[in-house]
C-alpha atoms as a PDB file:
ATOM      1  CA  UNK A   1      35.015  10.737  -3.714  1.00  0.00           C
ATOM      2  CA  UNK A   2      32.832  13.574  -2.503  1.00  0.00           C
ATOM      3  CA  UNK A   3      30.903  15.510  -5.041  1.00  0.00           C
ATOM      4  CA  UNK A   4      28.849  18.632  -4.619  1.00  0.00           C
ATOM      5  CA  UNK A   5      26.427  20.346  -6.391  1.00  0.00           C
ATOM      6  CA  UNK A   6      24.394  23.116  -6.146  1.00  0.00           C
ATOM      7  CA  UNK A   7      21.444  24.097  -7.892  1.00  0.00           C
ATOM      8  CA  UNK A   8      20.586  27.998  -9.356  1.00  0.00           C
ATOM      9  CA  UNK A   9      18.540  29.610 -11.695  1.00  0.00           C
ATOM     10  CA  UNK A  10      19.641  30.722 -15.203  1.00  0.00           C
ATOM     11  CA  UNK A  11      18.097  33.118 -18.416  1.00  0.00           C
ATOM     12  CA  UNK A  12      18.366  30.842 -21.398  1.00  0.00           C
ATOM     13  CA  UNK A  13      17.363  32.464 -24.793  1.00  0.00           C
ATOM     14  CA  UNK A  14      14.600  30.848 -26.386  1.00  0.00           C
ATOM     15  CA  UNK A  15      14.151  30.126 -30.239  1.00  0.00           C
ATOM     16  CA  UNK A  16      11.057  32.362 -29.723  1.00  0.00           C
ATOM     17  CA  UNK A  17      11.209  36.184 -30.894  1.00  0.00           C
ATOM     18  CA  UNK A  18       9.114  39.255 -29.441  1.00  0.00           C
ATOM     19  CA  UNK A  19       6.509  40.324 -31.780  1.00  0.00           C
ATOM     20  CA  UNK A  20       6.440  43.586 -30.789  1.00  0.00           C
ATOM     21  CA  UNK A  21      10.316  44.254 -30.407  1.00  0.00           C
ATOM     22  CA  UNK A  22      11.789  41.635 -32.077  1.00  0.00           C
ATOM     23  CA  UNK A  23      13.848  40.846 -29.429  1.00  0.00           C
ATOM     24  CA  UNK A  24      15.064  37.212 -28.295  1.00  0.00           C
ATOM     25  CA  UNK A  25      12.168  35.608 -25.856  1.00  0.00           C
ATOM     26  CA  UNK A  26      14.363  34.374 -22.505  1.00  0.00           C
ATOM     27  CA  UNK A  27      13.227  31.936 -19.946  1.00  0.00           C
ATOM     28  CA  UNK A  28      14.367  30.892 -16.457  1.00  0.00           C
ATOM     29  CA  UNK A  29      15.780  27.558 -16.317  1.00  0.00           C
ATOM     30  CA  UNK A  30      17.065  25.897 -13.110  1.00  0.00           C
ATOM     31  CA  UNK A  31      20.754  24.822 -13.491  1.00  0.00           C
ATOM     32  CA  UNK A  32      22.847  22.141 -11.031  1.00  0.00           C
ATOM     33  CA  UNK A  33      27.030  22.527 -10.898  1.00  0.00           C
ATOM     34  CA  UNK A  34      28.553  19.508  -9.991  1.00  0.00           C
ATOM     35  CA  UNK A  35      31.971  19.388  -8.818  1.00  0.00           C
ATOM     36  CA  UNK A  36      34.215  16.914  -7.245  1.00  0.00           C
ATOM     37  CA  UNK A  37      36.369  17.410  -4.338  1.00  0.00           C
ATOM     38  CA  UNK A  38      40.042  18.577  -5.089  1.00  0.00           C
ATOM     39  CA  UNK A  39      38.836  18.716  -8.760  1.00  0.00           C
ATOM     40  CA  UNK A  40      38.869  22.375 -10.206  1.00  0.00           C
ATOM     41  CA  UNK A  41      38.535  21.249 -14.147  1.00  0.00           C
ATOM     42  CA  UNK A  42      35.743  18.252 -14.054  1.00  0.00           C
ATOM     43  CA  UNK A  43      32.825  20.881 -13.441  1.00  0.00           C
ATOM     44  CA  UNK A  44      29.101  19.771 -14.819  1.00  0.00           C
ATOM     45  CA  UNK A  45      27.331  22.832 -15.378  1.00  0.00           C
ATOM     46  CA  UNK A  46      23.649  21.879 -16.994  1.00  0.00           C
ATOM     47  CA  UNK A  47      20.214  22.154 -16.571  1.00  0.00           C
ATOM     48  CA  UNK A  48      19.265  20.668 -14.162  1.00  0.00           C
ATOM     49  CA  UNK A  49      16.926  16.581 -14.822  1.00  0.00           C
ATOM     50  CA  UNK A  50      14.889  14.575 -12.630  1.00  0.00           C
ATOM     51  CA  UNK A  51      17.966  12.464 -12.058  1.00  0.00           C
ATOM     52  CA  UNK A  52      20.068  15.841 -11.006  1.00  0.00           C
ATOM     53  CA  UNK A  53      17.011  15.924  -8.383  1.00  0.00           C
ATOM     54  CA  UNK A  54      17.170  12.988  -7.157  1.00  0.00           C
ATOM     55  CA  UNK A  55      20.637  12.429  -6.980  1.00  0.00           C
ATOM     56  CA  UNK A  56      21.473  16.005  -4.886  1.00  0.00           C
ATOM     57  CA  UNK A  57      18.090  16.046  -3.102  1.00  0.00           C
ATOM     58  CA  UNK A  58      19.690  18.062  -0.152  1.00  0.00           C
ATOM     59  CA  UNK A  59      20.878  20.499  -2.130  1.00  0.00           C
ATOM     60  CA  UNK A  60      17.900  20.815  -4.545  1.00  0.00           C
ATOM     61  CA  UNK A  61      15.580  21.374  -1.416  1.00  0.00           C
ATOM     62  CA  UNK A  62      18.542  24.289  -0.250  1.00  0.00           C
ATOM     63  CA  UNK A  63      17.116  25.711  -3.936  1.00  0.00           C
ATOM     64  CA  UNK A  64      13.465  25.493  -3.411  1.00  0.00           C
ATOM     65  CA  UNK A  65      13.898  27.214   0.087  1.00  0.00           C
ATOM     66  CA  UNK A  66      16.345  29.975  -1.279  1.00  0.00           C
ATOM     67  CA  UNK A  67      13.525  30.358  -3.664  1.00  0.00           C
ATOM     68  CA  UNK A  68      11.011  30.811  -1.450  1.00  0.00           C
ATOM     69  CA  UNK A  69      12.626  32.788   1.198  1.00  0.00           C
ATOM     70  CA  UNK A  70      13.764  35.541  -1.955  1.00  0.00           C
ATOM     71  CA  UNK A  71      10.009  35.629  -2.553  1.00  0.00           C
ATOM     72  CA  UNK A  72       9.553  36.620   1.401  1.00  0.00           C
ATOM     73  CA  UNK A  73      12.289  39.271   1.370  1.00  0.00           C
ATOM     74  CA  UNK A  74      15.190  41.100  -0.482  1.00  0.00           C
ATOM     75  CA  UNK A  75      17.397  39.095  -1.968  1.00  0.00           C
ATOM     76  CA  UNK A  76      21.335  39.566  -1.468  1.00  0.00           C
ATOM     77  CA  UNK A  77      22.273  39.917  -5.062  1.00  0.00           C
ATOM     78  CA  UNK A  78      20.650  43.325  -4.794  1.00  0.00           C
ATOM     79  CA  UNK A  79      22.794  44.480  -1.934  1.00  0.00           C
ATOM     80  CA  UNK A  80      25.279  45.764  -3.501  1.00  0.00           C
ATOM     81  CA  UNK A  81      28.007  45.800  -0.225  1.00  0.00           C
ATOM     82  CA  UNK A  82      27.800  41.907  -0.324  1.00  0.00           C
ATOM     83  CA  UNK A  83      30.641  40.283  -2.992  1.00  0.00           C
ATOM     84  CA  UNK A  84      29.116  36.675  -4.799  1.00  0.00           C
ATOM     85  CA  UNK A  85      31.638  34.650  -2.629  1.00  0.00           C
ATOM     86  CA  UNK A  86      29.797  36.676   0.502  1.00  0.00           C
ATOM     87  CA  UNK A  87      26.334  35.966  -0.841  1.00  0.00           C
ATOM     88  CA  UNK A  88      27.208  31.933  -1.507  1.00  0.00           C
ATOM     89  CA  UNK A  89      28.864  32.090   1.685  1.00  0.00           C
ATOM     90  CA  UNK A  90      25.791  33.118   3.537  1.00  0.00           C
ATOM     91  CA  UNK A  91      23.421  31.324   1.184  1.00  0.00           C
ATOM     92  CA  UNK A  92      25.415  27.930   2.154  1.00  0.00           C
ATOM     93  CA  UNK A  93      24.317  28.575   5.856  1.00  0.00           C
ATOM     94  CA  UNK A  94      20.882  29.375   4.700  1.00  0.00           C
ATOM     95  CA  UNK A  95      20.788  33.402   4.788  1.00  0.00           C
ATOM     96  CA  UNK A  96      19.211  33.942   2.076  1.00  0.00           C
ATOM     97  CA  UNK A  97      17.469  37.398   2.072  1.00  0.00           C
ATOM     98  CA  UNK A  98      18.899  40.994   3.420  1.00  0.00           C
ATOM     99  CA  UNK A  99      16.446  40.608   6.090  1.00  0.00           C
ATOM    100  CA  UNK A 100      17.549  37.255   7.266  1.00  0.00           C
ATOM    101  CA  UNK A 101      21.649  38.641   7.492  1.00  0.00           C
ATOM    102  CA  UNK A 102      20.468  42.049   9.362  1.00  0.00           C
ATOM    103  CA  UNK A 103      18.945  39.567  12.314  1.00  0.00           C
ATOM    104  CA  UNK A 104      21.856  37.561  12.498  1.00  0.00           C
ATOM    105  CA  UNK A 105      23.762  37.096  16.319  1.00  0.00           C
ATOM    106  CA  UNK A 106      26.751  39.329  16.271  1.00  0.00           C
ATOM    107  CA  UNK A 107      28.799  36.290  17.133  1.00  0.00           C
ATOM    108  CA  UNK A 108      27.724  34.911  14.120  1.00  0.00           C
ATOM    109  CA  UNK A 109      28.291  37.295  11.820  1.00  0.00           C
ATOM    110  CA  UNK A 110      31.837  38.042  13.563  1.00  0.00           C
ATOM    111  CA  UNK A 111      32.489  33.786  12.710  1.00  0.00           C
ATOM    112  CA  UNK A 112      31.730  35.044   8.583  1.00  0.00           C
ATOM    113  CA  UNK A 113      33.917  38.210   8.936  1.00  0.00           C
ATOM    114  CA  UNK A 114      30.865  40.259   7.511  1.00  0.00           C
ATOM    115  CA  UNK A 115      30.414  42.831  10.800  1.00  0.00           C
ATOM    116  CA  UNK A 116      30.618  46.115   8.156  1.00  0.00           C
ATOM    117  CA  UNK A 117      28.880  44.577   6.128  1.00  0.00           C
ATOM    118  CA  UNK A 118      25.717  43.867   8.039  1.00  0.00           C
ATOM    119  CA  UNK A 119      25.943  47.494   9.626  1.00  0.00           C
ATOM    120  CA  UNK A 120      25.638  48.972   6.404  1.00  0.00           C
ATOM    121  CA  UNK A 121      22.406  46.445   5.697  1.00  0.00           C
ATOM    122  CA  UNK A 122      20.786  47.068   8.610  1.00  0.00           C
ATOM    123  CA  UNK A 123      21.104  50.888   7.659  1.00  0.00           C
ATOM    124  CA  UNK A 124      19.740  49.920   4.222  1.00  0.00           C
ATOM    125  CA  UNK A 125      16.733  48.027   5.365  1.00  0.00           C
ATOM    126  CA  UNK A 126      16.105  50.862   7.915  1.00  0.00           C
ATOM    127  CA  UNK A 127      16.281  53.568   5.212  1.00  0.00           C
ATOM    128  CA  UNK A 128      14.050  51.271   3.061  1.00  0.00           C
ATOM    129  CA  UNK A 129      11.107  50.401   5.340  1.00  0.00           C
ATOM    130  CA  UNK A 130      11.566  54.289   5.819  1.00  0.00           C
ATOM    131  CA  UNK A 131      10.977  54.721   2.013  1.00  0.00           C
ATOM    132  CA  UNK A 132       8.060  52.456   2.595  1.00  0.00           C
ATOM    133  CA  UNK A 133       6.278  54.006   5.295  1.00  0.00           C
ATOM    134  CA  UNK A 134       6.490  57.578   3.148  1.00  0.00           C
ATOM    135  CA  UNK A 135       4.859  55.792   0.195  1.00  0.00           C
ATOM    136  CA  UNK A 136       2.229  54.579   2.073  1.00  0.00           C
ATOM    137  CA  UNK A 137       1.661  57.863   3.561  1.00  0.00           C
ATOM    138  CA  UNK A 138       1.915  59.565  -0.047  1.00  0.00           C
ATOM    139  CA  UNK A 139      -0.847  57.339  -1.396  1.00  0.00           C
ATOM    140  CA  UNK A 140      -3.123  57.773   1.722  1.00  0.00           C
ATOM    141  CA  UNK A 141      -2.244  61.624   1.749  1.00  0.00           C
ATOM    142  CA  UNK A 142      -3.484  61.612  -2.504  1.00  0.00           C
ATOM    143  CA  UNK A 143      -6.596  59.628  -1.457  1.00  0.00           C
ATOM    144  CA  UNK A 144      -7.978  62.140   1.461  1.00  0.00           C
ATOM    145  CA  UNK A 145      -6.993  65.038  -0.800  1.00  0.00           C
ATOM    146  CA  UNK A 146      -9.299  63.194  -3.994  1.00  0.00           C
ATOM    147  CA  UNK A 147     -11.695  62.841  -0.795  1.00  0.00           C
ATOM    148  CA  UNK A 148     -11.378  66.231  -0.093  1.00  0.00           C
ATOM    149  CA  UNK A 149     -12.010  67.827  -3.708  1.00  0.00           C
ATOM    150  CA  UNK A 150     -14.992  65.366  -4.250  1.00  0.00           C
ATOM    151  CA  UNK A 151     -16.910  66.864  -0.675  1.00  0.00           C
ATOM    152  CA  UNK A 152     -15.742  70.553  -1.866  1.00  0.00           C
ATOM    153  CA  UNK A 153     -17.477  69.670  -4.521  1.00  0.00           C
ATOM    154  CA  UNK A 154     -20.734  68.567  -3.364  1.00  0.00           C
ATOM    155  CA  UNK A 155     -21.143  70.937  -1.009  1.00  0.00           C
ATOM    156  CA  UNK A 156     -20.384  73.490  -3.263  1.00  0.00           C
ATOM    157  CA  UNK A 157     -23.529  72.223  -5.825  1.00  0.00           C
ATOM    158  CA  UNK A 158     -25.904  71.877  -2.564  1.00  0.00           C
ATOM    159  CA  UNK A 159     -25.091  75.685  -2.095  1.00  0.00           C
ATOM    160  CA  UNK A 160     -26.029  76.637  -5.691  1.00  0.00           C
ATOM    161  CA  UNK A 161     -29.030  74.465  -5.420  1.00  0.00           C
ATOM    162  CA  UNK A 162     -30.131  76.566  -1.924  1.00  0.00           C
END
């Protein structure tokens, strides 16, 4: 019998309430889905115990490095040209960020059937480390102007005081 399981992350609402909006508190909660081959109605869906951990240990280390590779980059669920069963597709070879599917071999990306897919990433990422590159030049263009105003300044009292 081969069973697999695969371990996410989940918003569960809390008993706790917001003070100041009186909204529901939520909290992240790492889930495992257990399924067995050829079986499409046995499906544990839970959160996840020690015992989940243990048991699936492969595929609860797949989590932890998803995890930390969406910490390094952008992850897929926000690229919106990717469908879920394209994002657990590429998250089951361990692609787990925008940045790691835009440096995929074309021969690889041909074997997924995703080639229009990553064209229209790599365009994304390019526009978006554009984006970044104009902020950082926006912030660094304010500061030399604050700079600027503060000297103007000064020298404009040391000419009073002459």
């Amino acid at each position: 019998m081969n069973v697999f399981a695969k371990f996410y992350d989940r918003m569960v609402k809390t008993d706790q309430i917001n003070q100041k909006t009186g909204l529901p508190i939520f909290k992240e909660v790492c889930f495992v889905e257990v399924r067995i081959k050829n079986n499409s109605t046995d499906v544990v869906d839970q959160p996840a115990t020690q015992e989940n951990i243990r048991r699936f240990a492969p595929q609860y280390q797949l989590y932890l490095q998803s995890k930390e590779k969406e910490k390094k980059g952008t992850s897929l669920s926000l690229f919106a040209f990717l469908t879920i069963e394209e994002q657990e597709t590429l998250k089951s070879h361990g692609i787990f960020t925008l940045e790691e599917f835009v440096a995929l071999p074309k021969d690889k990306v041909q074997s997924l059937n995703l080639i229009e897919e990553q064209k229209k990433a790599k365009s994304f990422v390019k526009s978006h480390k554009n984006q970044a590159v104009i902020n950082e030049l926006r912030k660094e263009n304010e500061a030399l102007k604050a700079k600027i105003a503060s000297l103007e300044a000064l020298l404009s009292d040391q000419k009073e005081d002459a």
